[in-house]
C-alpha atoms as a PDB file:
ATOM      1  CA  UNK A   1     -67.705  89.428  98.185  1.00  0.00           C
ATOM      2  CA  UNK A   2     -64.849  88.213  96.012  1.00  0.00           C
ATOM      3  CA  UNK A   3     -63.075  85.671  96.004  1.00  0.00           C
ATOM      4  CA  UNK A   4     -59.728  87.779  96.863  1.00  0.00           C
ATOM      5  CA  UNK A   5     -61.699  88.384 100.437  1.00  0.00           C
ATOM      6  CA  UNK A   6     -61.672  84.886 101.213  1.00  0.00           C
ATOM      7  CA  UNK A   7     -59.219  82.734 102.709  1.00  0.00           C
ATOM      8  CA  UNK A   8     -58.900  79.090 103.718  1.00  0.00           C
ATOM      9  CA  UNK A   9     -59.003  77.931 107.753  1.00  0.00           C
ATOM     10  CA  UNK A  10     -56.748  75.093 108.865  1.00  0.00           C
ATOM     11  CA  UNK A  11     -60.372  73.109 108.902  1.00  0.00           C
ATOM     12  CA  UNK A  12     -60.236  73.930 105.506  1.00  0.00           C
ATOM     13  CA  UNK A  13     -63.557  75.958 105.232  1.00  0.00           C
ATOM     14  CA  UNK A  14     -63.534  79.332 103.438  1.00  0.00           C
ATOM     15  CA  UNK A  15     -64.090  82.416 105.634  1.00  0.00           C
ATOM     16  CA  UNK A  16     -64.599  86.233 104.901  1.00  0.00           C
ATOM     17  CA  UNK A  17     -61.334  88.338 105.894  1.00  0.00           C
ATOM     18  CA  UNK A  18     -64.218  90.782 107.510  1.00  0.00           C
ATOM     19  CA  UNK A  19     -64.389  88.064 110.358  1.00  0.00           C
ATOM     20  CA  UNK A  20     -60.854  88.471 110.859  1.00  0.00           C
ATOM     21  CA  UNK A  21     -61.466  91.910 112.559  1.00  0.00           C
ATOM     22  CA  UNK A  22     -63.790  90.456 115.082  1.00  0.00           C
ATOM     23  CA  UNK A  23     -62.622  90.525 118.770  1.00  0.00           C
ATOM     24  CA  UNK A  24     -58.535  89.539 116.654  1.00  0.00           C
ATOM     25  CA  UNK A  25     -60.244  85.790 116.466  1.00  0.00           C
ATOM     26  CA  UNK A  26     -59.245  83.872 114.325  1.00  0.00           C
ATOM     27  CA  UNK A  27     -61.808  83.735 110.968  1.00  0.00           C
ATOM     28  CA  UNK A  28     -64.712  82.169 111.785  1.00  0.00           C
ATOM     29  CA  UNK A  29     -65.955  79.109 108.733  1.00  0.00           C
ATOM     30  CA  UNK A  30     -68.579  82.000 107.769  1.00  0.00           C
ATOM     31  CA  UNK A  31     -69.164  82.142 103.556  1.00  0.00           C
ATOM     32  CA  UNK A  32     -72.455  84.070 104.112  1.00  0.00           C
ATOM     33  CA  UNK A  33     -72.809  85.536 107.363  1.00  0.00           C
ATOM     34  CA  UNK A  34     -76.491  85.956 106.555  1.00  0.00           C
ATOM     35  CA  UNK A  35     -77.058  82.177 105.338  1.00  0.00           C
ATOM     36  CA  UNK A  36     -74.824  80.575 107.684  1.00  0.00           C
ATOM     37  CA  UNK A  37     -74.614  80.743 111.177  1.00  0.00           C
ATOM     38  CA  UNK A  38     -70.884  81.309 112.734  1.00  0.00           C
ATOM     39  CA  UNK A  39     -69.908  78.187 114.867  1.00  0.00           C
ATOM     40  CA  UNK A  40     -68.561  81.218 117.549  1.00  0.00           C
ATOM     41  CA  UNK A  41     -72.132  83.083 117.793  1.00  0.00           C
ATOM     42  CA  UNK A  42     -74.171  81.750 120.001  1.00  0.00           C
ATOM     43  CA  UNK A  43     -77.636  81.215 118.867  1.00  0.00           C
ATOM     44  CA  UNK A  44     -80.335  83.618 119.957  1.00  0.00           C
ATOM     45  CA  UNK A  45     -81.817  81.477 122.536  1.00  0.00           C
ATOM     46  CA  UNK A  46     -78.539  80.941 124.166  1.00  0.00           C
ATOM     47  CA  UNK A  47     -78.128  84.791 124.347  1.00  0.00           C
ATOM     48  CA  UNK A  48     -81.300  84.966 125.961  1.00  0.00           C
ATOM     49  CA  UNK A  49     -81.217  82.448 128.282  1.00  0.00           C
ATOM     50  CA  UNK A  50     -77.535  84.282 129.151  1.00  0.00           C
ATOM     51  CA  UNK A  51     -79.350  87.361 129.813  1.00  0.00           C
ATOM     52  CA  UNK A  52     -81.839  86.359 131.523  1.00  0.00           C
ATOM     53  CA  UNK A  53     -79.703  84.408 134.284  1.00  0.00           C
ATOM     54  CA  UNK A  54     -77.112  87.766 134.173  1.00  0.00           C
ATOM     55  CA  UNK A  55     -80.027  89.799 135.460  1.00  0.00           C
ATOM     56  CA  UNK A  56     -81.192  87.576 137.600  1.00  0.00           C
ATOM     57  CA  UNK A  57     -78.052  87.363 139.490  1.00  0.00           C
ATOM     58  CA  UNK A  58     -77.676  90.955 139.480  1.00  0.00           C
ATOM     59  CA  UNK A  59     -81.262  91.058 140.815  1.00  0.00           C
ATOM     60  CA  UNK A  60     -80.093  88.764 144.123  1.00  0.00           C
ATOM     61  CA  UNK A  61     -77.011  90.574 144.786  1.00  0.00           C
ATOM     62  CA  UNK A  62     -78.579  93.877 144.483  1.00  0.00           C
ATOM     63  CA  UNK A  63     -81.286  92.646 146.927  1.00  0.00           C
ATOM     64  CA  UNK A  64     -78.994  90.942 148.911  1.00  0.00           C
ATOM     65  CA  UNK A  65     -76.750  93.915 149.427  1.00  0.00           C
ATOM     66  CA  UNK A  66     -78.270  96.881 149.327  1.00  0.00           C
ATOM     67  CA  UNK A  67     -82.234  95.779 149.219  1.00  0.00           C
ATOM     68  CA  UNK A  68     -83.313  96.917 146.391  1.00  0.00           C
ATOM     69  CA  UNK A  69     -85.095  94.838 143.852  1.00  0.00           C
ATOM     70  CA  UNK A  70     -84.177  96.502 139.907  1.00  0.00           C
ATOM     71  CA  UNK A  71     -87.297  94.966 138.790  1.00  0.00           C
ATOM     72  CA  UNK A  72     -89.485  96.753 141.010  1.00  0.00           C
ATOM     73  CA  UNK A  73     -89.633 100.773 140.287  1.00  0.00           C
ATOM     74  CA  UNK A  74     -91.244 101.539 143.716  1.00  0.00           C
ATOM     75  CA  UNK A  75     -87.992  99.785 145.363  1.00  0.00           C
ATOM     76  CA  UNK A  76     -85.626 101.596 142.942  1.00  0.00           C
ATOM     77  CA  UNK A  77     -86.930 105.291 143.759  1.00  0.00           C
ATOM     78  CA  UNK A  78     -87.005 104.232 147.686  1.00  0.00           C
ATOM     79  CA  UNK A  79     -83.476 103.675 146.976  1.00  0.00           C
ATOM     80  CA  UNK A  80     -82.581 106.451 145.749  1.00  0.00           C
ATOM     81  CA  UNK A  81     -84.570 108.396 148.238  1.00  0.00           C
ATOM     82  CA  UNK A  82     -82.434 106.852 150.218  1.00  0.00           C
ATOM     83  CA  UNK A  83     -79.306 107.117 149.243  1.00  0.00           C
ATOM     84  CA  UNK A  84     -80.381 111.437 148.675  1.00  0.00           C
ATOM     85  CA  UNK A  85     -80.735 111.331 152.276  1.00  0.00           C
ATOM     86  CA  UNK A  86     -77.408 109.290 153.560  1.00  0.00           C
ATOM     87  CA  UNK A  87     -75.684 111.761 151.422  1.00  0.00           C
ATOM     88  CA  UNK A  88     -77.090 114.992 152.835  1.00  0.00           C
ATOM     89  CA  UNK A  89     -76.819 113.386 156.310  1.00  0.00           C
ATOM     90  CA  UNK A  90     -72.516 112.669 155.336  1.00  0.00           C
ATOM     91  CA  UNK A  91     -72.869 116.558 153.859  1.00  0.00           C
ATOM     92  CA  UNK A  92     -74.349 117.603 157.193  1.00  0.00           C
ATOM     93  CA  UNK A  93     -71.910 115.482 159.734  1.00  0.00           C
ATOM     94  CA  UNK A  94     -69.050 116.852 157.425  1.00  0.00           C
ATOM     95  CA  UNK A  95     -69.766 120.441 157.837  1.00  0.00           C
ATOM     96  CA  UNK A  96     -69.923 120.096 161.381  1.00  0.00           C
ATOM     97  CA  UNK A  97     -66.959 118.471 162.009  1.00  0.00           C
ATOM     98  CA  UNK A  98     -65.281 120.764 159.399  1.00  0.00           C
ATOM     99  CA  UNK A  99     -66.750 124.173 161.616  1.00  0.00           C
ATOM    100  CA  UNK A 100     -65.995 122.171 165.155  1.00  0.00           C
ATOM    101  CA  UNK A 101     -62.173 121.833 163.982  1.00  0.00           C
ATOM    102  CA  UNK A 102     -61.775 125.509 162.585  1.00  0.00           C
ATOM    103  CA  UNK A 103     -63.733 126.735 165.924  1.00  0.00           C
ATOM    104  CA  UNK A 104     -60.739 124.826 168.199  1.00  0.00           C
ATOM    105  CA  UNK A 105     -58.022 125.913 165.783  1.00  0.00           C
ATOM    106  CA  UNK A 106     -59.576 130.071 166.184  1.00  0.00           C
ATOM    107  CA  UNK A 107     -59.449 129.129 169.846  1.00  0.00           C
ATOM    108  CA  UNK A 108     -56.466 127.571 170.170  1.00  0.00           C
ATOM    109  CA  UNK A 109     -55.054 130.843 168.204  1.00  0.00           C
ATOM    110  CA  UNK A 110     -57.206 133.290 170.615  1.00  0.00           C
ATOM    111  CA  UNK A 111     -55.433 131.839 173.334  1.00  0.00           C
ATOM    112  CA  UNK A 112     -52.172 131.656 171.737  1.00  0.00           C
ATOM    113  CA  UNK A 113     -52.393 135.590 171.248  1.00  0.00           C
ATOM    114  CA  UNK A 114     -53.868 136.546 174.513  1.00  0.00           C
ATOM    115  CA  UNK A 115     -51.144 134.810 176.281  1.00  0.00           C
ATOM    116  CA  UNK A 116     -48.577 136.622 174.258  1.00  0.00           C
ATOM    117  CA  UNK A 117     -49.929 139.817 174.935  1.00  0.00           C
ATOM    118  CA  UNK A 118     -49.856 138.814 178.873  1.00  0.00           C
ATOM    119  CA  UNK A 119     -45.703 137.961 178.222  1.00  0.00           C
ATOM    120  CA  UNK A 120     -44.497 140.472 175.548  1.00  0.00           C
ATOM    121  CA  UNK A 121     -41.974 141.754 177.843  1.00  0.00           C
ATOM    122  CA  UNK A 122     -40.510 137.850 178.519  1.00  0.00           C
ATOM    123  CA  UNK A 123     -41.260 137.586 174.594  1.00  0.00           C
ATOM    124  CA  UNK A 124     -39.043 140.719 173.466  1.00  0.00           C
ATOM    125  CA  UNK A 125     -36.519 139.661 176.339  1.00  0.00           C
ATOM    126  CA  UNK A 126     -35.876 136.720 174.538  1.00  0.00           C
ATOM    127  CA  UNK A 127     -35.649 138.089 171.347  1.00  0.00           C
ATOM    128  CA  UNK A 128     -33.273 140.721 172.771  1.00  0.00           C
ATOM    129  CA  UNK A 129     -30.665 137.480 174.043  1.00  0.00           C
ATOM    130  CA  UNK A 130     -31.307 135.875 170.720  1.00  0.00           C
END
């Protein structure tokens, strides 16, 4: 890097303009990203020690809510089994409901027809005043 491609914090420390595209932070006091360590990076066993207590909350709230444990690939495809079979069972229920309601409406329109066959005299009477 040149000179040109470093500026001056308000700490007074020289950092690279390419921090200034991280995340719109400010510049981070960074002359060699390589050599130096960035004061906003946190160091690798921080990141770990994040990760590791991210999963393991996901871990409880998975088993909590819908018992399954991530790290366990038995419990995972059970799971999934699972869920396969709630979701044929909701395909299933919905169909039948779906062919219950069209049966009653072809019934309801049956009836509707046979009873005006029974009146098309009263029918075309009224259509005749009308």
């Amino acid at each position: 890097m040149t000179a040109d491609e470093f500026s001056q914090s308000e700490d007074g420390k020289a950092t690279a303009s390419a921090h200034d595209h991280s995340l719109g932070r400010p510049p981070a006091a960074c002359v060699d990203p390589v050599a130096e360590v960035c004061p906003y990076l946190p160091p690798a066993p921080c990141v770990r020690a994040m990760e590791d207590s991210a999963h393991a909350s996901a871990r409880r709230v998975l088993q909590t809510l819908l018992n399954v444990d991530i790290d366990d690939a038995n419990s995972v495809e059970r799971f999934q089994n699972r869920r396969r079979r709630d979701a044929d069972l909701h395909g299933m229920m919905e169909k039948a409901i779906s062919d219950t309601v069209w049966g009653a409406a072809k019934v309801a329109v049956a009836a509707m027809v046979v009873l005006a066959i029974l009146h098309i005299k009263e029918i075309l009477a009224w259509f005749g005043k009308h």
